[in-house]
N, C-alpha and C. Protein backbone atom coordinates (compact mmCIF):
# COMPACT_ATOMS: atom_id res chain seq x y z
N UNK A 1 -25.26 -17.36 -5.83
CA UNK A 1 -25.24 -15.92 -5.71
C UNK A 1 -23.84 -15.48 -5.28
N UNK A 2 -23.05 -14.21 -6.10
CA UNK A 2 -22.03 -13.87 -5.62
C UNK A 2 -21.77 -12.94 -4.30
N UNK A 3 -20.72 -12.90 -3.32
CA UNK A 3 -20.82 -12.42 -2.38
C UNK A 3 -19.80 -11.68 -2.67
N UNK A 4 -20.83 -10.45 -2.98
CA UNK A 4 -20.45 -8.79 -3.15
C UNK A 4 -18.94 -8.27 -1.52
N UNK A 5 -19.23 -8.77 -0.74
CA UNK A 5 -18.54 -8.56 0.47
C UNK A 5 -17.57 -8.84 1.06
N UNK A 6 -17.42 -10.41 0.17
CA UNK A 6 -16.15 -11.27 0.48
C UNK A 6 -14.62 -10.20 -0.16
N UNK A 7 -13.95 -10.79 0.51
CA UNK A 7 -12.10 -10.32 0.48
C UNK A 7 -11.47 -10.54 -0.51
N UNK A 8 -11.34 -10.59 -1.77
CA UNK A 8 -10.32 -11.26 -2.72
C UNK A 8 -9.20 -10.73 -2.92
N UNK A 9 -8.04 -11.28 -2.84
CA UNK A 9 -7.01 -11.28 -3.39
C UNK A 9 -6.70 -10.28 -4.60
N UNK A 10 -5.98 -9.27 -4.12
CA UNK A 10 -5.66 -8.49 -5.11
C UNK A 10 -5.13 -9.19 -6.26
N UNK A 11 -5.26 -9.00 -7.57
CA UNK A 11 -4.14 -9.58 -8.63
C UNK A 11 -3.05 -8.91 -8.68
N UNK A 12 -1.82 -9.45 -9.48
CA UNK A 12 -0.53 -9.14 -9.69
C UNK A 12 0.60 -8.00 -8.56
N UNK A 13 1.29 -7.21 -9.15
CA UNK A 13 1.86 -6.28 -8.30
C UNK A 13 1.28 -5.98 -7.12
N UNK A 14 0.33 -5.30 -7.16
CA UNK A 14 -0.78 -4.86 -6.38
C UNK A 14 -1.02 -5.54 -5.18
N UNK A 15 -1.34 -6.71 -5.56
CA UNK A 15 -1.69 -7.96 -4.17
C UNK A 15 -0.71 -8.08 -3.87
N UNK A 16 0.30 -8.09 -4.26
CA UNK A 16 1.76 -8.70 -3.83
C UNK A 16 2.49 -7.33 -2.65
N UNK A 17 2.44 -6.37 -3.08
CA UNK A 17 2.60 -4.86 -2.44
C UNK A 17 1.44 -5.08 -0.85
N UNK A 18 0.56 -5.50 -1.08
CA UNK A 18 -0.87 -5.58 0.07
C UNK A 18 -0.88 -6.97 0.80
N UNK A 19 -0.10 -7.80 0.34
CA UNK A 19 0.45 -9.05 1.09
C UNK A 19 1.90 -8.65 1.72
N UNK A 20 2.69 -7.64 1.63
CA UNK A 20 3.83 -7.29 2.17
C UNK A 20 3.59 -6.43 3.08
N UNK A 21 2.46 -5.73 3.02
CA UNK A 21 2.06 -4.64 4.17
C UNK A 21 1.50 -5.45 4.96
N UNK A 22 0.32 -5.87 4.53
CA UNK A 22 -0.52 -6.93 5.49
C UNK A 22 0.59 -8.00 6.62
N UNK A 23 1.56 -8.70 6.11
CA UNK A 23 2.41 -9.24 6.60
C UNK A 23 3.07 -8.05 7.82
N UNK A 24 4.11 -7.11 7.31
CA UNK A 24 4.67 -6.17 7.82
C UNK A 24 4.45 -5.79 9.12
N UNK A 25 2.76 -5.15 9.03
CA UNK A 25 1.74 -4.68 10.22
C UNK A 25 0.89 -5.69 10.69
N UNK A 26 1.10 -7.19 10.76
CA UNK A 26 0.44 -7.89 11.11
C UNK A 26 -1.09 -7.49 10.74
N UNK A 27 -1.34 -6.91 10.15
CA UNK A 27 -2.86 -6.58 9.42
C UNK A 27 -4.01 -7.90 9.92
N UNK A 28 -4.88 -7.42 10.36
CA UNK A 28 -5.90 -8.37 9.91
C UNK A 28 -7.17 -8.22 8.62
N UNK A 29 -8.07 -9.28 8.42
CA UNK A 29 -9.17 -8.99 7.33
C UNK A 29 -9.83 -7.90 7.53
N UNK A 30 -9.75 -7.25 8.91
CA UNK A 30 -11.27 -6.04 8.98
C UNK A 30 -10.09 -4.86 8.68
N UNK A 31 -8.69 -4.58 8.43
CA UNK A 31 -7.82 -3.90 8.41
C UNK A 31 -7.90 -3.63 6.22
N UNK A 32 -8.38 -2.61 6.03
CA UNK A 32 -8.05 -2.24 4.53
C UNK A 32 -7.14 -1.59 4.14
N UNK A 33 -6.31 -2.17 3.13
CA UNK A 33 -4.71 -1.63 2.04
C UNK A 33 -5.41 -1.41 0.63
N UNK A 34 -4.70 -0.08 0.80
CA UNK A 34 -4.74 0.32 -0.62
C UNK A 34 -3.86 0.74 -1.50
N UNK A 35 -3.58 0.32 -2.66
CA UNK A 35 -1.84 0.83 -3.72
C UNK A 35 -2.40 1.38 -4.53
N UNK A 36 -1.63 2.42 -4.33
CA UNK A 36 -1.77 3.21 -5.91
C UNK A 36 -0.74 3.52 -6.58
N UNK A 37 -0.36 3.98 -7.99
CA UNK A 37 0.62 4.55 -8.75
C UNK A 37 0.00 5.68 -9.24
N UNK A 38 0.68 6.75 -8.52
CA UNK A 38 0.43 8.12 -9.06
C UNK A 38 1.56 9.01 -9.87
N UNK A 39 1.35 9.81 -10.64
CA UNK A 39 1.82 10.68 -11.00
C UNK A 39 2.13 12.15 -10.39
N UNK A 40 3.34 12.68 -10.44
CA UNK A 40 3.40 13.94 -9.78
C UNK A 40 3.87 14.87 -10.54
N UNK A 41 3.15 15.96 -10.29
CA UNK A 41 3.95 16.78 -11.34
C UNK A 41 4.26 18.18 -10.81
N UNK A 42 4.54 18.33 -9.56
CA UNK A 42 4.86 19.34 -8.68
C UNK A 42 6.98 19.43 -8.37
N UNK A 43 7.13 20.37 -8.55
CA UNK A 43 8.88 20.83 -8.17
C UNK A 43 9.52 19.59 -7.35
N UNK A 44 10.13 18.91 -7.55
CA UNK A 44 10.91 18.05 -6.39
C UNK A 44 10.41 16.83 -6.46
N UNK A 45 9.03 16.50 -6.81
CA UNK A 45 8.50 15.18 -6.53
C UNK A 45 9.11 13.90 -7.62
N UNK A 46 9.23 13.13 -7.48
CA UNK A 46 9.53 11.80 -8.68
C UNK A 46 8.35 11.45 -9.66
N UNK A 47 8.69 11.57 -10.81
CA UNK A 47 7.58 11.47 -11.59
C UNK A 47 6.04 10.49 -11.71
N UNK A 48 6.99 9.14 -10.78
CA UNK A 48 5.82 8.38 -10.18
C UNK A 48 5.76 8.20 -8.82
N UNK A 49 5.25 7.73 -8.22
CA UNK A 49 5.53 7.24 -7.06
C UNK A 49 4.30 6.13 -6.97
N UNK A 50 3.91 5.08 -5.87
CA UNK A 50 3.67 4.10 -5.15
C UNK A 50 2.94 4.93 -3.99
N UNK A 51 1.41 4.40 -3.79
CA UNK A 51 1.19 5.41 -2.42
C UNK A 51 0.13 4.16 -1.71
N UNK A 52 0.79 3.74 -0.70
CA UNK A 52 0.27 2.42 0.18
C UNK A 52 -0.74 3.03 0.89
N UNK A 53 -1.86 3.45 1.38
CA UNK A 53 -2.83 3.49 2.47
C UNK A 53 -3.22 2.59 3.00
N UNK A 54 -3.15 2.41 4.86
CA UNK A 54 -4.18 1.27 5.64
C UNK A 54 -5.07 2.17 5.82
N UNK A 55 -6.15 1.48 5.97
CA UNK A 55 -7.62 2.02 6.94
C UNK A 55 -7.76 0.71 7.28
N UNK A 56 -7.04 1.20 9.02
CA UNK A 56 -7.49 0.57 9.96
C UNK A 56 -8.80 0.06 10.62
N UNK A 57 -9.31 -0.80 11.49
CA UNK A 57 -10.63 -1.33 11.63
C UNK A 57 -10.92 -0.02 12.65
N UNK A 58 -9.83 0.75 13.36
CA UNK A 58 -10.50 1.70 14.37
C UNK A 58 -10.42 2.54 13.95
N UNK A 59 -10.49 2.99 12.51
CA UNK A 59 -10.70 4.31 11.91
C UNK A 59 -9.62 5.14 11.41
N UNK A 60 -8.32 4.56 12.02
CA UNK A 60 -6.73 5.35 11.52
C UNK A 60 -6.78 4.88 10.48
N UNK A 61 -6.10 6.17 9.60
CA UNK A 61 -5.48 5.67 8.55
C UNK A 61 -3.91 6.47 8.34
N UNK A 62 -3.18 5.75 8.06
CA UNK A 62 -1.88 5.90 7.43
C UNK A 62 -1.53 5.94 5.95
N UNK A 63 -0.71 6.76 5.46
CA UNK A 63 -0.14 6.44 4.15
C UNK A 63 1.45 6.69 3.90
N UNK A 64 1.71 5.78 3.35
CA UNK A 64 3.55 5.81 2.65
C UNK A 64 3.47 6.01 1.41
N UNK A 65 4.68 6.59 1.11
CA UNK A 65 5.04 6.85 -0.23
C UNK A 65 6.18 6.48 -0.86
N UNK A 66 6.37 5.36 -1.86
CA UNK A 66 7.56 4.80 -1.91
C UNK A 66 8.03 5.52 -3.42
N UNK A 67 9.10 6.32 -3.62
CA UNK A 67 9.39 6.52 -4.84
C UNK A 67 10.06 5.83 -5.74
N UNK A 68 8.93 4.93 -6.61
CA UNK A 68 9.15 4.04 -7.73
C UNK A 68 7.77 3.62 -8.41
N UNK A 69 7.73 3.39 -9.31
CA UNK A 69 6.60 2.69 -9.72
C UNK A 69 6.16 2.05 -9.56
N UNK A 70 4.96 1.25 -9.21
CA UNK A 70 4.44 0.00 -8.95
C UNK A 70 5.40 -1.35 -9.67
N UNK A 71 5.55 -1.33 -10.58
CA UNK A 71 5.99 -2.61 -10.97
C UNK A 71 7.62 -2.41 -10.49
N UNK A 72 8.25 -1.20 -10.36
CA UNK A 72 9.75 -1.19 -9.69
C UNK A 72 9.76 -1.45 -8.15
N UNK A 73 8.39 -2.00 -7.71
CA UNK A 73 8.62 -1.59 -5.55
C UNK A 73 8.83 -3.60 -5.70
N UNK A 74 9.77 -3.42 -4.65
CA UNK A 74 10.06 -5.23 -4.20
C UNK A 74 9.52 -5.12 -2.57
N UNK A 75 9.63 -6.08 -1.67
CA UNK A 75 9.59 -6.38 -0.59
C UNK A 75 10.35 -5.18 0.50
N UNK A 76 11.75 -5.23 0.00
CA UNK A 76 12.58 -4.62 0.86
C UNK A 76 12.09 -2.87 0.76
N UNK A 77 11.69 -2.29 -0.21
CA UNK A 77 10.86 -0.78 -0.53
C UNK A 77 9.77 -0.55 0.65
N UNK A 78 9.02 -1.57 0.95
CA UNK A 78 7.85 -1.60 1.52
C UNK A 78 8.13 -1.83 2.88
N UNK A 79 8.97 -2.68 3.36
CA UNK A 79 9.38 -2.54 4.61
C UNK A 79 10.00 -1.67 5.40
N UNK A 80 10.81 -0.84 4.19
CA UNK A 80 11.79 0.50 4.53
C UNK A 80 10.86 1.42 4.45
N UNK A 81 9.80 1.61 3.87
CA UNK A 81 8.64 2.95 3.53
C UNK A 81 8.25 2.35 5.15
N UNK A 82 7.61 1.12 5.62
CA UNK A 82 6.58 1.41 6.92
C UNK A 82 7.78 1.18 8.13
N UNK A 83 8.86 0.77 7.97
CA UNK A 83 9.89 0.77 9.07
C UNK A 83 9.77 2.53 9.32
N UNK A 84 10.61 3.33 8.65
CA UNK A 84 11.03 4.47 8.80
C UNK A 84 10.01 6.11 8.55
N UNK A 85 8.86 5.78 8.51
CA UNK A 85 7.82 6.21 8.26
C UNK A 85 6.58 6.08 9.22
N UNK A 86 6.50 7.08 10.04
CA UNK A 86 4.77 6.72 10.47
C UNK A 86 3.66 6.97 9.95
N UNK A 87 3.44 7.13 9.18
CA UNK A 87 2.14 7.20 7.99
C UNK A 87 2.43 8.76 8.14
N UNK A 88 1.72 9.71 7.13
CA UNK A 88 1.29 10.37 6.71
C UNK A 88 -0.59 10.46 7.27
């Protein structure tokens, strides 16, 4: 029987972006990351952006916004978005 509950490993970009946060914030398993690539289409904004959310195990949640696309964010993007950033 599969266990609907268990943790897996994000694939590609994605996991890799949620293994750099997780690392970053010392995250633990009850701690949830989420990546997205959105589109913006409002005055000023970058046409894509990267939008990291934790939901924390005590109910905070934070979000960064890195302007680049998912497949353009490296290591050093993600550390500079939660270094200089206190969530949103």
């Amino acid at each position: 029987m599969k266990d609907l509950f268990s943790r897996r490993a994000a694939p590609g970009r994605a996991g890799m972006v949620k293994a750099w946060v997780t690392e970053h914030l010392a995250l633990t398993e009850v701690d949830l990351v989420t990546v997205a690539e959105l589109a913006c289409h409002e005055p000023g904004c970058p046409p894509v952006e990267t939008v990291v959310t934790v939901h924390a195990s005590d109910g905070q949640r934070r979000t960064w916004h890195v302007h680049k696309s998912l497949a353009e964010v490296d290591q050093t993007d993600v550390e500079t978005a939660l270094s200089n950033e206190n969530g949103l």
